[in-house]
C-alpha atoms as a PDB file:
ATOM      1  CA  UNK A   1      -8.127 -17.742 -54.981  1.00  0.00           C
ATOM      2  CA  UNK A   2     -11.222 -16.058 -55.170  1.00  0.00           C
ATOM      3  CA  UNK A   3     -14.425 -17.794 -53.329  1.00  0.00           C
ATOM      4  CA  UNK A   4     -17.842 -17.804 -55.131  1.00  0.00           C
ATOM      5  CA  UNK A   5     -20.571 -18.096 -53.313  1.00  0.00           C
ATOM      6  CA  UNK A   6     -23.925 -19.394 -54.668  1.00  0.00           C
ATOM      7  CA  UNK A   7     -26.618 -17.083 -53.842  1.00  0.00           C
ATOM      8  CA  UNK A   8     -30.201 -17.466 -55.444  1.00  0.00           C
ATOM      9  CA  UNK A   9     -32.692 -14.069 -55.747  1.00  0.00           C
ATOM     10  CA  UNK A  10     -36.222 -13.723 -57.249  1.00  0.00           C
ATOM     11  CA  UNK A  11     -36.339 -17.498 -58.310  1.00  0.00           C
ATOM     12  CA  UNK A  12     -39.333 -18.500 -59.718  1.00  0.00           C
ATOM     13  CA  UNK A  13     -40.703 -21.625 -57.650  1.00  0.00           C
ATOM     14  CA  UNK A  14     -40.125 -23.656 -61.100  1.00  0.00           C
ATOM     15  CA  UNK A  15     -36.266 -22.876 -61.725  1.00  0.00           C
ATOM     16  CA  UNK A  16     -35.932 -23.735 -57.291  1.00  0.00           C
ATOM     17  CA  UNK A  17     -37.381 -27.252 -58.425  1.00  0.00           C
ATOM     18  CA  UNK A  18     -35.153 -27.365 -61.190  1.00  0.00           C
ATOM     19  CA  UNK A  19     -31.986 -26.558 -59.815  1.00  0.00           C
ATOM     20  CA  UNK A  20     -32.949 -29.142 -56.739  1.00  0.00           C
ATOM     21  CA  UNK A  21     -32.391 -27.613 -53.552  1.00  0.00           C
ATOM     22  CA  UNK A  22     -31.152 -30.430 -51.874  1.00  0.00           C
ATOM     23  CA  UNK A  23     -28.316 -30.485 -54.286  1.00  0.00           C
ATOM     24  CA  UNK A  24     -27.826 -26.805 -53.677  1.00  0.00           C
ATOM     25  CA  UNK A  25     -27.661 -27.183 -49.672  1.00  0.00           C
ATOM     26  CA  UNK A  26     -25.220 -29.983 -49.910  1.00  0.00           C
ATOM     27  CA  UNK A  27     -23.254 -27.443 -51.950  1.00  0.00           C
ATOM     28  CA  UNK A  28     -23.461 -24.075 -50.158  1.00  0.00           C
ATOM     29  CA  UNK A  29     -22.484 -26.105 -47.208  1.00  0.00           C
ATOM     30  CA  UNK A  30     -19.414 -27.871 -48.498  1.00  0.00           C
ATOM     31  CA  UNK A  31     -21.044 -31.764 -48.040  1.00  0.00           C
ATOM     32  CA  UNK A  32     -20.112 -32.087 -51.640  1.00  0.00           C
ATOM     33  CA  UNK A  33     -17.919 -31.338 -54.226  1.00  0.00           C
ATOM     34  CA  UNK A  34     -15.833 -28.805 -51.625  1.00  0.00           C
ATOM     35  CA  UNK A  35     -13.087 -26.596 -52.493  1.00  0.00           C
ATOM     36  CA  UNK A  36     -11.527 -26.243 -49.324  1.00  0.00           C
ATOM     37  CA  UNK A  37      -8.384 -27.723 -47.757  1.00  0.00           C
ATOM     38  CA  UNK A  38      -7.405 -25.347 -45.403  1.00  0.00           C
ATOM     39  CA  UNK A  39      -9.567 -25.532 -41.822  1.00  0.00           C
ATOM     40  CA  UNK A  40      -9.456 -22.469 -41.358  1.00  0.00           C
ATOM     41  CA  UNK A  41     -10.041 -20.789 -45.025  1.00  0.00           C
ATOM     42  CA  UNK A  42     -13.641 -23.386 -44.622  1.00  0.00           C
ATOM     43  CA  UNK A  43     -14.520 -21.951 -41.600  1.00  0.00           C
ATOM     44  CA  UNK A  44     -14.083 -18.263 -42.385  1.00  0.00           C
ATOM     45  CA  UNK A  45     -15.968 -18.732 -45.743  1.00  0.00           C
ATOM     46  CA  UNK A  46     -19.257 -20.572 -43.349  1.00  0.00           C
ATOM     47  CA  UNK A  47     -18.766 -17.692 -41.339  1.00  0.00           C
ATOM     48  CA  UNK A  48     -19.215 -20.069 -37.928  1.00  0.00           C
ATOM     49  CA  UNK A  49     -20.075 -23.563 -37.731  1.00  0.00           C
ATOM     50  CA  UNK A  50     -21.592 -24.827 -34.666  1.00  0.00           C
ATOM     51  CA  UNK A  51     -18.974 -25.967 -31.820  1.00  0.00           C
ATOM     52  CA  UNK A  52     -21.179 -27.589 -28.711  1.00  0.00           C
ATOM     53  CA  UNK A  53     -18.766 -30.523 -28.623  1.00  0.00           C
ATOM     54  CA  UNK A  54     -15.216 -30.187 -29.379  1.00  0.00           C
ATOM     55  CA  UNK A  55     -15.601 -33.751 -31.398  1.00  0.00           C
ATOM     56  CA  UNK A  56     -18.569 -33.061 -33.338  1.00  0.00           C
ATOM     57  CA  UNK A  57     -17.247 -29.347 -34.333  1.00  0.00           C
ATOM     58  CA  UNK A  58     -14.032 -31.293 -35.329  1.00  0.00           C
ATOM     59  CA  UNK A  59     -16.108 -33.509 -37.267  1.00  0.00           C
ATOM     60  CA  UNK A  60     -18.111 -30.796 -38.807  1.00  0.00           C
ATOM     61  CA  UNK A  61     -15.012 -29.237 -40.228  1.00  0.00           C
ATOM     62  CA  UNK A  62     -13.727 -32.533 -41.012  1.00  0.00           C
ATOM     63  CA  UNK A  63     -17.073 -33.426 -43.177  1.00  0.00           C
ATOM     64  CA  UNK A  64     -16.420 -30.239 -45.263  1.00  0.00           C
ATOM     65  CA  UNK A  65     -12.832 -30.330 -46.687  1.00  0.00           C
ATOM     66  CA  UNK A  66     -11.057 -32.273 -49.402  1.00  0.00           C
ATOM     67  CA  UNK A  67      -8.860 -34.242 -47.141  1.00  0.00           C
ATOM     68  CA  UNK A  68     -10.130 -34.244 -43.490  1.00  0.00           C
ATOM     69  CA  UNK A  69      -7.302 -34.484 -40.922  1.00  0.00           C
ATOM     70  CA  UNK A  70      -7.024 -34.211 -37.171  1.00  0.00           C
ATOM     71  CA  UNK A  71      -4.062 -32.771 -37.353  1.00  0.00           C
ATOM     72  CA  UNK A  72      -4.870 -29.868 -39.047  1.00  0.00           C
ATOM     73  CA  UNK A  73      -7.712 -29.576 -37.389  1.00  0.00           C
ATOM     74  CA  UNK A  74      -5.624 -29.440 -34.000  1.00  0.00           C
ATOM     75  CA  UNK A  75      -2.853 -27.319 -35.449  1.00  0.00           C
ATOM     76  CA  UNK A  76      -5.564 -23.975 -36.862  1.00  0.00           C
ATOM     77  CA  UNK A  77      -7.372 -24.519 -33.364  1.00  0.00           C
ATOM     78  CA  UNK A  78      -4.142 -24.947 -30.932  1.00  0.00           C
ATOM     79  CA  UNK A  79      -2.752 -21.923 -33.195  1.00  0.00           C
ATOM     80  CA  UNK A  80      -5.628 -19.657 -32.369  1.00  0.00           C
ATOM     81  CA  UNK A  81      -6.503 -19.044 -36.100  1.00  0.00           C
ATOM     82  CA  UNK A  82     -10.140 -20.479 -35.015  1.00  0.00           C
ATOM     83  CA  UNK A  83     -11.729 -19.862 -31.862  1.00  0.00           C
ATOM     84  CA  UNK A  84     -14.691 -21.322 -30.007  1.00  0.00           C
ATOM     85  CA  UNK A  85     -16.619 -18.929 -28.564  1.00  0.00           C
ATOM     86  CA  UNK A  86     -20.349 -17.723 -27.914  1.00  0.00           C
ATOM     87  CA  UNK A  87     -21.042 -14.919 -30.827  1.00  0.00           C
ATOM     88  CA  UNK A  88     -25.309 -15.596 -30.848  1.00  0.00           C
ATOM     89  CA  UNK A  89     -27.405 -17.148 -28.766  1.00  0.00           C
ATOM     90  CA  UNK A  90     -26.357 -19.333 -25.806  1.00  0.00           C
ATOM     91  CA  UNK A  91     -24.290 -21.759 -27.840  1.00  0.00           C
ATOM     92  CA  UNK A  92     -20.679 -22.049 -29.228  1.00  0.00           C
ATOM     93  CA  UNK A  93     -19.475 -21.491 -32.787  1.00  0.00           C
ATOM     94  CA  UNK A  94     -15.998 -22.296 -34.251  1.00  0.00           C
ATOM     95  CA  UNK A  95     -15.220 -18.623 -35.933  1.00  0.00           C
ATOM     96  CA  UNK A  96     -11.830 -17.607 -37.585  1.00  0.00           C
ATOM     97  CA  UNK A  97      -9.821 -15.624 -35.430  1.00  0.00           C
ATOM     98  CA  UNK A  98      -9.810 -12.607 -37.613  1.00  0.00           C
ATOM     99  CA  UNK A  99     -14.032 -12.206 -37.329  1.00  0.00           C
ATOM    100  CA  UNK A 100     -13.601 -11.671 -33.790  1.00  0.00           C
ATOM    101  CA  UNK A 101     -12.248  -8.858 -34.350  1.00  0.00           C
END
């Protein structure tokens, strides 16, 4: 299954009002209308998603797919196919396993 990714260039300030850029952000970021069901396949598409707090990453990954469930969650972590780790700055980010590489 092939992922597209909205991107917007050169956008004239009138189309950005159009198109309603909070809409847009709730999009790009998976708050609404997400396509993913696999923890893993959402968090290699965001690229990282902010992991201070083991609970709040869970529930950061849990906000963005179809049919949140601790269990998965547990399983792609416990498996290694995400990791936690410090990639920028002096925080942690859940990456998949595969980007560490």
């Amino acid at each position: 299954m092939e992922v597209i990714r909205l991107v917007i260039f050169r956008v004239s300030l009138q189309k950005i009002r159009a198109m309603n850029i909070l809409h847009i952000r709730l999009l790009n970021q998976q708050l609404v209308s997400s396509r993913f069901t696999d923890v893993h396949d959402l968090v290699a598409w965001m690229g990282m998603v902010q992991a201070q707090e083991y609970k709040m990453m869970r529930w950061a990954v849990g906000m963005r797919l179809r049919e949140p469930s601790m269990r998965a969650f547990r399983e792609a972590y416990d498996a290694g196919r995400i990791v936690r780790t410090h990639l920028f700055r002096c925080t942690w980010q859940l990456v998949a396993a595969e980007d560490l590489g």
